[in-house]
C-alpha atoms as a PDB file:
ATOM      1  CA  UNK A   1     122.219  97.787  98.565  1.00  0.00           C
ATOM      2  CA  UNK A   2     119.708  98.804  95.903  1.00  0.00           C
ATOM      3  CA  UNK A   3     117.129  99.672  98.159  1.00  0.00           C
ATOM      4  CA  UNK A   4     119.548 101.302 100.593  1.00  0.00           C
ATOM      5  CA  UNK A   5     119.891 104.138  97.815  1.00  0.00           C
ATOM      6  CA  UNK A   6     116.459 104.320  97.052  1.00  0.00           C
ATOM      7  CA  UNK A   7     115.459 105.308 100.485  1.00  0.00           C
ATOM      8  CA  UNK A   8     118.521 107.828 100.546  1.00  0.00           C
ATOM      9  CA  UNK A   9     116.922 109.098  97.491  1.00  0.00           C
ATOM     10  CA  UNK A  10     113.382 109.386  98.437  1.00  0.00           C
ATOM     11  CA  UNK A  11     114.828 111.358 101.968  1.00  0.00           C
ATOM     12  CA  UNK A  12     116.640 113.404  99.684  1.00  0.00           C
ATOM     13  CA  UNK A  13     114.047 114.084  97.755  1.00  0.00           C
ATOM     14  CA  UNK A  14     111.453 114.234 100.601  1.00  0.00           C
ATOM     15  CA  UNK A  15     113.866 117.111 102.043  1.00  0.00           C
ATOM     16  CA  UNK A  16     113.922 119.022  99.004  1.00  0.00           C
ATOM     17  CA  UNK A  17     110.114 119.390  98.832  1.00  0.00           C
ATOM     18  CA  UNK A  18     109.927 120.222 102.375  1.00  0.00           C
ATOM     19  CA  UNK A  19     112.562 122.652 102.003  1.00  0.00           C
ATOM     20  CA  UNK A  20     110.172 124.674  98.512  1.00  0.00           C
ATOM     21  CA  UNK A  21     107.070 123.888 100.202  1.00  0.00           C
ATOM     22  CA  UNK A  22     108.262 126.056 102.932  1.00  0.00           C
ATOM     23  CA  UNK A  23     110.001 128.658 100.754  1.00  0.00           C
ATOM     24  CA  UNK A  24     106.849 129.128  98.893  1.00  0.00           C
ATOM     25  CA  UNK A  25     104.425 129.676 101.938  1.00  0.00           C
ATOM     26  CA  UNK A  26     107.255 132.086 102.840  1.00  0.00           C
ATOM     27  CA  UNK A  27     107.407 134.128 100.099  1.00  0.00           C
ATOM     28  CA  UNK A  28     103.815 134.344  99.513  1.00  0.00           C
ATOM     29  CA  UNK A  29     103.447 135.550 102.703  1.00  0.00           C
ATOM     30  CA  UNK A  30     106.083 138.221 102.369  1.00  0.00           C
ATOM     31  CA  UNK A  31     104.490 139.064  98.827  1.00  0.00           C
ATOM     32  CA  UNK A  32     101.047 139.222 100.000  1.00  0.00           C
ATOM     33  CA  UNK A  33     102.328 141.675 103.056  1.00  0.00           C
ATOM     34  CA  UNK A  34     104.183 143.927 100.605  1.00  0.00           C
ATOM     35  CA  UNK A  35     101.483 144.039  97.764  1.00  0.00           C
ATOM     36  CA  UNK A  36      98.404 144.200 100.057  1.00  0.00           C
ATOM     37  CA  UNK A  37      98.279 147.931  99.803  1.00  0.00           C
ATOM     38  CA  UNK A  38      99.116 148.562  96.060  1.00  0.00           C
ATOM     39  CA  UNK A  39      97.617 151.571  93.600  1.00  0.00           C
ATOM     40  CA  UNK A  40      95.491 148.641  91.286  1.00  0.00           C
ATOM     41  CA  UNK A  41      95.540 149.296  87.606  1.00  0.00           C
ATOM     42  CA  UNK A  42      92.299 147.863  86.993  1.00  0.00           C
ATOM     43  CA  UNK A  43      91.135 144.408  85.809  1.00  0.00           C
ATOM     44  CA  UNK A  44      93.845 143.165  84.546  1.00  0.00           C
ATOM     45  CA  UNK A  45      96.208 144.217  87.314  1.00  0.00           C
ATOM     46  CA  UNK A  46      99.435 141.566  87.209  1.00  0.00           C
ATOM     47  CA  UNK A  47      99.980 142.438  91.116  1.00  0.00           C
ATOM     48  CA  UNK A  48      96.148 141.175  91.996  1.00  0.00           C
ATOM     49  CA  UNK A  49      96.712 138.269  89.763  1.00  0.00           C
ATOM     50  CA  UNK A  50     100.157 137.139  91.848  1.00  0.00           C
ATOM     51  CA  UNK A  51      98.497 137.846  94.885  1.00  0.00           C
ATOM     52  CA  UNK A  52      95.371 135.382  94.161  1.00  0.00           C
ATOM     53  CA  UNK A  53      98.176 132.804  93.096  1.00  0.00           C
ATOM     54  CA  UNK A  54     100.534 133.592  96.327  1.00  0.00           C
ATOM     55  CA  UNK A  55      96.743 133.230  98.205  1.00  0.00           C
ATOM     56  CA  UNK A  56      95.930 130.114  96.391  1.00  0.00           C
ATOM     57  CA  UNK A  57      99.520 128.580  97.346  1.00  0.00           C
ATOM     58  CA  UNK A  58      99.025 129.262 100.809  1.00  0.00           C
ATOM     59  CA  UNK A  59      95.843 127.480 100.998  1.00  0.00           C
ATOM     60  CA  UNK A  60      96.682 124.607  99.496  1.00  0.00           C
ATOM     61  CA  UNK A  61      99.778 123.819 101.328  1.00  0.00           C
ATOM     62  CA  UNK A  62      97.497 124.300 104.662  1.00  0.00           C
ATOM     63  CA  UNK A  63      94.931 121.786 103.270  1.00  0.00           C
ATOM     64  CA  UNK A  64      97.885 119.570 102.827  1.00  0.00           C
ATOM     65  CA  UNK A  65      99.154 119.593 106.313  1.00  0.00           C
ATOM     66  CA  UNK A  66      95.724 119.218 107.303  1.00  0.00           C
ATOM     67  CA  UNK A  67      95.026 116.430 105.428  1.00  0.00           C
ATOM     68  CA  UNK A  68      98.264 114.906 106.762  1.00  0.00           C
ATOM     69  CA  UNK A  69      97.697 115.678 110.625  1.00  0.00           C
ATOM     70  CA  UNK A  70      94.065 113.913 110.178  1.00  0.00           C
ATOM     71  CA  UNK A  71      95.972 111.240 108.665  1.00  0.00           C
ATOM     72  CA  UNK A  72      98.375 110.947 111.604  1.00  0.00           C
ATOM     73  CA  UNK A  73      95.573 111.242 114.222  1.00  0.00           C
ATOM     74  CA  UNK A  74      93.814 108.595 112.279  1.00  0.00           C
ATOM     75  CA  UNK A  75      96.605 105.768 112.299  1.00  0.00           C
ATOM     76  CA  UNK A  76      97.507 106.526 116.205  1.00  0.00           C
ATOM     77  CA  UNK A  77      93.731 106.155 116.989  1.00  0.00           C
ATOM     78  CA  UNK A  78      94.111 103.295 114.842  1.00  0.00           C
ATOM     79  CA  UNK A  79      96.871 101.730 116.597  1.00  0.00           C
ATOM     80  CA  UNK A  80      95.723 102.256 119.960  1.00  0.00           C
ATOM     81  CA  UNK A  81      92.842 100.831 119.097  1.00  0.00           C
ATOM     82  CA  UNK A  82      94.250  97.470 117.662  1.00  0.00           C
ATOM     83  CA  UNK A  83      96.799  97.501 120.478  1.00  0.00           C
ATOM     84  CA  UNK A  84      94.014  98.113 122.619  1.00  0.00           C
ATOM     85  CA  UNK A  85      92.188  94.748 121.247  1.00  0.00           C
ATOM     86  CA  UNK A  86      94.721  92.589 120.408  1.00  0.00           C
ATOM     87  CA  UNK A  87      93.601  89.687 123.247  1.00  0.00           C
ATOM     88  CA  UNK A  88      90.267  89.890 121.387  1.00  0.00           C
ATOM     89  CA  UNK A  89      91.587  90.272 117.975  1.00  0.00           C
ATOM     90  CA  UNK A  90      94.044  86.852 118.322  1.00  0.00           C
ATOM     91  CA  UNK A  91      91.019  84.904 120.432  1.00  0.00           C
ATOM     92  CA  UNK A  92      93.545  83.720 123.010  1.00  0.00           C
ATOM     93  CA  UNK A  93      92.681  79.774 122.676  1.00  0.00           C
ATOM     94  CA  UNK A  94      94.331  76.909 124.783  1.00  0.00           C
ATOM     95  CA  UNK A  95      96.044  75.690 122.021  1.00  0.00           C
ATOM     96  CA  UNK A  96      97.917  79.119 121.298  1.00  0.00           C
ATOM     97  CA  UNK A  97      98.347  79.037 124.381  1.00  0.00           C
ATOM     98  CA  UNK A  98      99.754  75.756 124.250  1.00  0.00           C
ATOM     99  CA  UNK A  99      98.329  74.052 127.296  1.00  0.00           C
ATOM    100  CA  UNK A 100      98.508  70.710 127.735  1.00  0.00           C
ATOM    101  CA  UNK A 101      95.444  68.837 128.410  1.00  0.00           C
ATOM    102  CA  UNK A 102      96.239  65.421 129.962  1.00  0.00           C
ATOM    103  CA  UNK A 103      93.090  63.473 130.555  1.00  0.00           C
END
């Protein structure tokens, strides 16, 4: 029962993230394409400085789902792989087999 609500937790909580993660690519977007064109004060111009962080956001959530497709790719070719192999991997013997040898 106790790990039951753990994993209803963790998809609730795995949801959640998804849900910001998206909201923040989002609305950096939208900021970016709204701010791209702005009258800059000069160095110390907030709107530059929210648009580096709105660019930095972006980037990093796209290195994240890069990092997880490369993942994924890695564990299918992974699978298929051991799938693949699995007569060699086990070394198919007659006693796994379990043949009966009369003499």
């Amino acid at each position: 029962m106790r790990e039951k609500n753990f994993l209803q937790f963790n998809r609730i909580i795995s949801g959640a993230m998804s849900i910001v993660m998206i909201a923040l690519v989002l609305f950096s977007v939208v900021f970016i394409a709204e701010e791209i064109g702005h009258d800059c004060s000069g160095e110390d111009c907030p709107i530059c400085e929210s648009l580096e962080q709105c660019r930095k956001a972006v980037r990093c959530v796209g290195e994240i789902f890069t990092s997880i497709i490369l993942a994924t790719l890695f564990m299918v070719a992974m699978t298929l792989v051991i799938t693949e192999f699995r007569s060699v991997l086990l070394k198919r013997t007659l006693v796994s087999q379990k043949v009966r040898m009369n003499d």
